[in-house]
Protein backbone atom coordinates (compact mmCIF):
# COMPACT_ATOMS: atom_id res chain seq x y z
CA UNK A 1 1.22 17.41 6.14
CA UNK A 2 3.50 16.88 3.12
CA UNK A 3 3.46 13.68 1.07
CA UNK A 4 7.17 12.35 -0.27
CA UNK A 5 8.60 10.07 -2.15
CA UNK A 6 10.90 7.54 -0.13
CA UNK A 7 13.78 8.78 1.25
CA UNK A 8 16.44 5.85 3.31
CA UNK A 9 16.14 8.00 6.39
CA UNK A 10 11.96 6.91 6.76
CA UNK A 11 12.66 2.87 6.06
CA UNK A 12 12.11 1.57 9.41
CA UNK A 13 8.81 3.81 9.40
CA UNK A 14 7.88 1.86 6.62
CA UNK A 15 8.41 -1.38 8.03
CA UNK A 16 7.53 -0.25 11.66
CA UNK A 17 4.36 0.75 10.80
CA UNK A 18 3.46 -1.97 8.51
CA UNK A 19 4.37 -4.73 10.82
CA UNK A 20 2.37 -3.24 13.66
CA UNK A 21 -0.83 -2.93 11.16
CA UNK A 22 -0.47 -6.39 10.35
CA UNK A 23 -0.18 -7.34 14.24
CA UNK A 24 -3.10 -5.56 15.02
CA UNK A 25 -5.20 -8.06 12.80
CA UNK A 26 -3.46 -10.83 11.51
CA UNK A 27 -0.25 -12.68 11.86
CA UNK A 28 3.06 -11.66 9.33
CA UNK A 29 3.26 -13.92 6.51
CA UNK A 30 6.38 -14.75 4.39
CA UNK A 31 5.38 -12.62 1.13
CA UNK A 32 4.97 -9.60 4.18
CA UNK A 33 8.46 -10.24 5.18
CA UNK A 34 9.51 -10.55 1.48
CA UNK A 35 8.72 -6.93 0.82
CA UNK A 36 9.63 -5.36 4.17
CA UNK A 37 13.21 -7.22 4.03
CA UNK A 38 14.11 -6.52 0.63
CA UNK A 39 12.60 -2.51 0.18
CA UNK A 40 15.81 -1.23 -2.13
CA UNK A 41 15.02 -4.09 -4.52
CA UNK A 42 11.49 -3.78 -5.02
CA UNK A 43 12.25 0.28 -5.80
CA UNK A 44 15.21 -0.30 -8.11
CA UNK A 45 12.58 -2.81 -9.71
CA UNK A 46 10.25 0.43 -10.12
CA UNK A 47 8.04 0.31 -7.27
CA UNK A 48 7.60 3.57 -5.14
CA UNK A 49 6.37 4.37 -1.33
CA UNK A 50 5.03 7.39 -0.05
CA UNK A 51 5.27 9.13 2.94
CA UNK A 52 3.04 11.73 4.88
CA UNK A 53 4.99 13.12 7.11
CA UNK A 54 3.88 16.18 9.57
CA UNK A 55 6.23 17.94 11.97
CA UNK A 56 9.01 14.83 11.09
CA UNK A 57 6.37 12.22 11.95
CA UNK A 58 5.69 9.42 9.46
CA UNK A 59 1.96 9.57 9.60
CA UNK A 60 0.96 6.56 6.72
CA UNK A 61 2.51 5.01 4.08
CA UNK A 62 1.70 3.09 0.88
CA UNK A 63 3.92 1.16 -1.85
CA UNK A 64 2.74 1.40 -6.04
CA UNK A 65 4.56 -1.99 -7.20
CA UNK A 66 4.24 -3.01 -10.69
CA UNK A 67 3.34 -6.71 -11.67
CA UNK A 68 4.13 -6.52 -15.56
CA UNK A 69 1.43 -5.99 -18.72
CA UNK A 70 0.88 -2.33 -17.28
CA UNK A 71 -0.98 -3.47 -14.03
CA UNK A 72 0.21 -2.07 -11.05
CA UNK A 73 -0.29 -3.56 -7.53
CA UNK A 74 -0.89 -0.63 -4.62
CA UNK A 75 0.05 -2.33 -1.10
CA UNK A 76 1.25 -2.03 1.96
CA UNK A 77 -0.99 0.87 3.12
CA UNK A 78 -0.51 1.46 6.91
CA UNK A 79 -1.07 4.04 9.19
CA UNK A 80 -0.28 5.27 12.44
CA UNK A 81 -3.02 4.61 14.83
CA UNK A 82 -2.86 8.36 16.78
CA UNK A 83 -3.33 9.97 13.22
CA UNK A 84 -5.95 8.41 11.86
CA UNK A 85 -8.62 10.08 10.42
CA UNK A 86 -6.46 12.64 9.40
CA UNK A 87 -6.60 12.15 5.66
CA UNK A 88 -3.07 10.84 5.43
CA UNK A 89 -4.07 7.15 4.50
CA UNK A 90 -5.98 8.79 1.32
CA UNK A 91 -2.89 10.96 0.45
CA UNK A 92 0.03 8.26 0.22
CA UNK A 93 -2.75 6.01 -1.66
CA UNK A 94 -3.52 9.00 -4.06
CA UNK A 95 -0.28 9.26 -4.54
CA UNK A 96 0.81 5.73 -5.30
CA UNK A 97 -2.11 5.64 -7.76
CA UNK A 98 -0.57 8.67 -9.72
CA UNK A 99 2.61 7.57 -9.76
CA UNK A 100 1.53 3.77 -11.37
CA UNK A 101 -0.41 5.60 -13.51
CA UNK A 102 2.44 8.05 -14.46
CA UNK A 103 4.80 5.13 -15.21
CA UNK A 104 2.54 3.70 -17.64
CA UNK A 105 -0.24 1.82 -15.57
CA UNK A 106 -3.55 0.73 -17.39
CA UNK A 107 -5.08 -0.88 -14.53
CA UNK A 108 -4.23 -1.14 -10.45
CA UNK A 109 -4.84 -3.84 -8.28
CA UNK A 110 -4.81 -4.59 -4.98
CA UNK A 111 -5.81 -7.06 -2.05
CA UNK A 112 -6.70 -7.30 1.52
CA UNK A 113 -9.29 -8.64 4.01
CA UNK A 114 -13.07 -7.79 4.85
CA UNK A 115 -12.46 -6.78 8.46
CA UNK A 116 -10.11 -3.83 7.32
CA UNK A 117 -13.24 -0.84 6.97
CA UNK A 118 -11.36 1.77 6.77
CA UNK A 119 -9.12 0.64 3.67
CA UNK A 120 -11.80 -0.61 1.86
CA UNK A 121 -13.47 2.82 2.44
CA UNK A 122 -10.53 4.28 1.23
CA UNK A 123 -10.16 1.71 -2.27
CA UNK A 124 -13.62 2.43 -3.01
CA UNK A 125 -13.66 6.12 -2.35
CA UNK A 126 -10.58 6.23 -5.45
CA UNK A 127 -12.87 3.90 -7.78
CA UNK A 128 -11.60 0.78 -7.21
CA UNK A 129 -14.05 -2.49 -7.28
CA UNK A 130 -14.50 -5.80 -6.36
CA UNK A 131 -13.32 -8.43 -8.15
CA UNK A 132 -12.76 -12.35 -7.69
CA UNK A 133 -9.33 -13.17 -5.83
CA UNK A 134 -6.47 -13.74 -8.66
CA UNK A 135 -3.16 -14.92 -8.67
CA UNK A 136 -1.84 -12.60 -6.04
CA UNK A 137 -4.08 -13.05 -3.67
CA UNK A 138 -2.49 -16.33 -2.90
CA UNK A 139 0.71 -15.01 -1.33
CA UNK A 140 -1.39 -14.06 1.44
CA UNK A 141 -3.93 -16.44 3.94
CA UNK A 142 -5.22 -12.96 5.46
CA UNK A 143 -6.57 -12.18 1.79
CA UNK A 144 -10.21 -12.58 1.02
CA UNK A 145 -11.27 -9.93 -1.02
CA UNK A 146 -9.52 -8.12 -3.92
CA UNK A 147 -10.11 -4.54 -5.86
CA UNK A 148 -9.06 -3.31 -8.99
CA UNK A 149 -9.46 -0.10 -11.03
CA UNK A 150 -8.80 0.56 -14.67
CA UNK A 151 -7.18 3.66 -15.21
């Protein structure tokens, strides 16, 4: 499995496998749509997704967005459903952590919903911890809990 920065060619795997996350639990919201509709700008504004990719398969991906003040946001962490367990939802996270962190990030943030085991597992496996919903939160209904980690 290799782990890359975004390349054009694995868009629609970003997308793809984001929407069908969110479809598996919830209903897409506007501020999902905002991101997944305008990738390009949100990475010429400095944000960065990952990719891991095995035998030209798109196996997860995650997106290290920065808010401003040195706090980074990690999102849109999705997997494909035959590969889970494979480690590759850790990877693309680990790797949008060291990238915010490597563009000057003093603390990461991120939010998502109770039901979602797995990527709460993985959040608090990399140190992240509760902490009451902010400002962010409220782009999303789906959002009830949110995690951040001071780096």
């Amino acid at each position: 499995m290799d782990i890359i920065e975004y390349i054009p060619a694995y868009k629609q795997d970003f997308i793809k496998l984001n929407l069908g996350w969110i479809e598996r639990f919830f209903t897409p919201e506007q501020a999902d749509y905002d991101v997944l509709d305008h990738v390009e700008d949100m990475l010429a504004a400095g944000a960065m997704i990952y990719f891991a990719v095995e035998d030209g398969s798109v196996l997860a991906t995650c997106m290290a967005a920065p808010l401003g003040n040195d706090v980074w946001e990690i999102c849109k962490l999705a997997a494909a459903g035959q590969y889970t367990g494979k480690g590759a939802g850790s990877a693309v996270f680990k790797a949008c952590m060291d990238y915010a962190v490597a563009h000057g990030a003093k603390r990461l943030t991120l939010i998502s919903n109770r039901r979602l085991g797995p990527a709460l597992h993985i959040y608090e496996k990399f140190g992240f911890r509760e902490v009451p919903l902010s400002a962010i939160a409220a782009d999303y209904a789906r959002a009830d809990i949110e995690f951040e980690a001071v780096v």
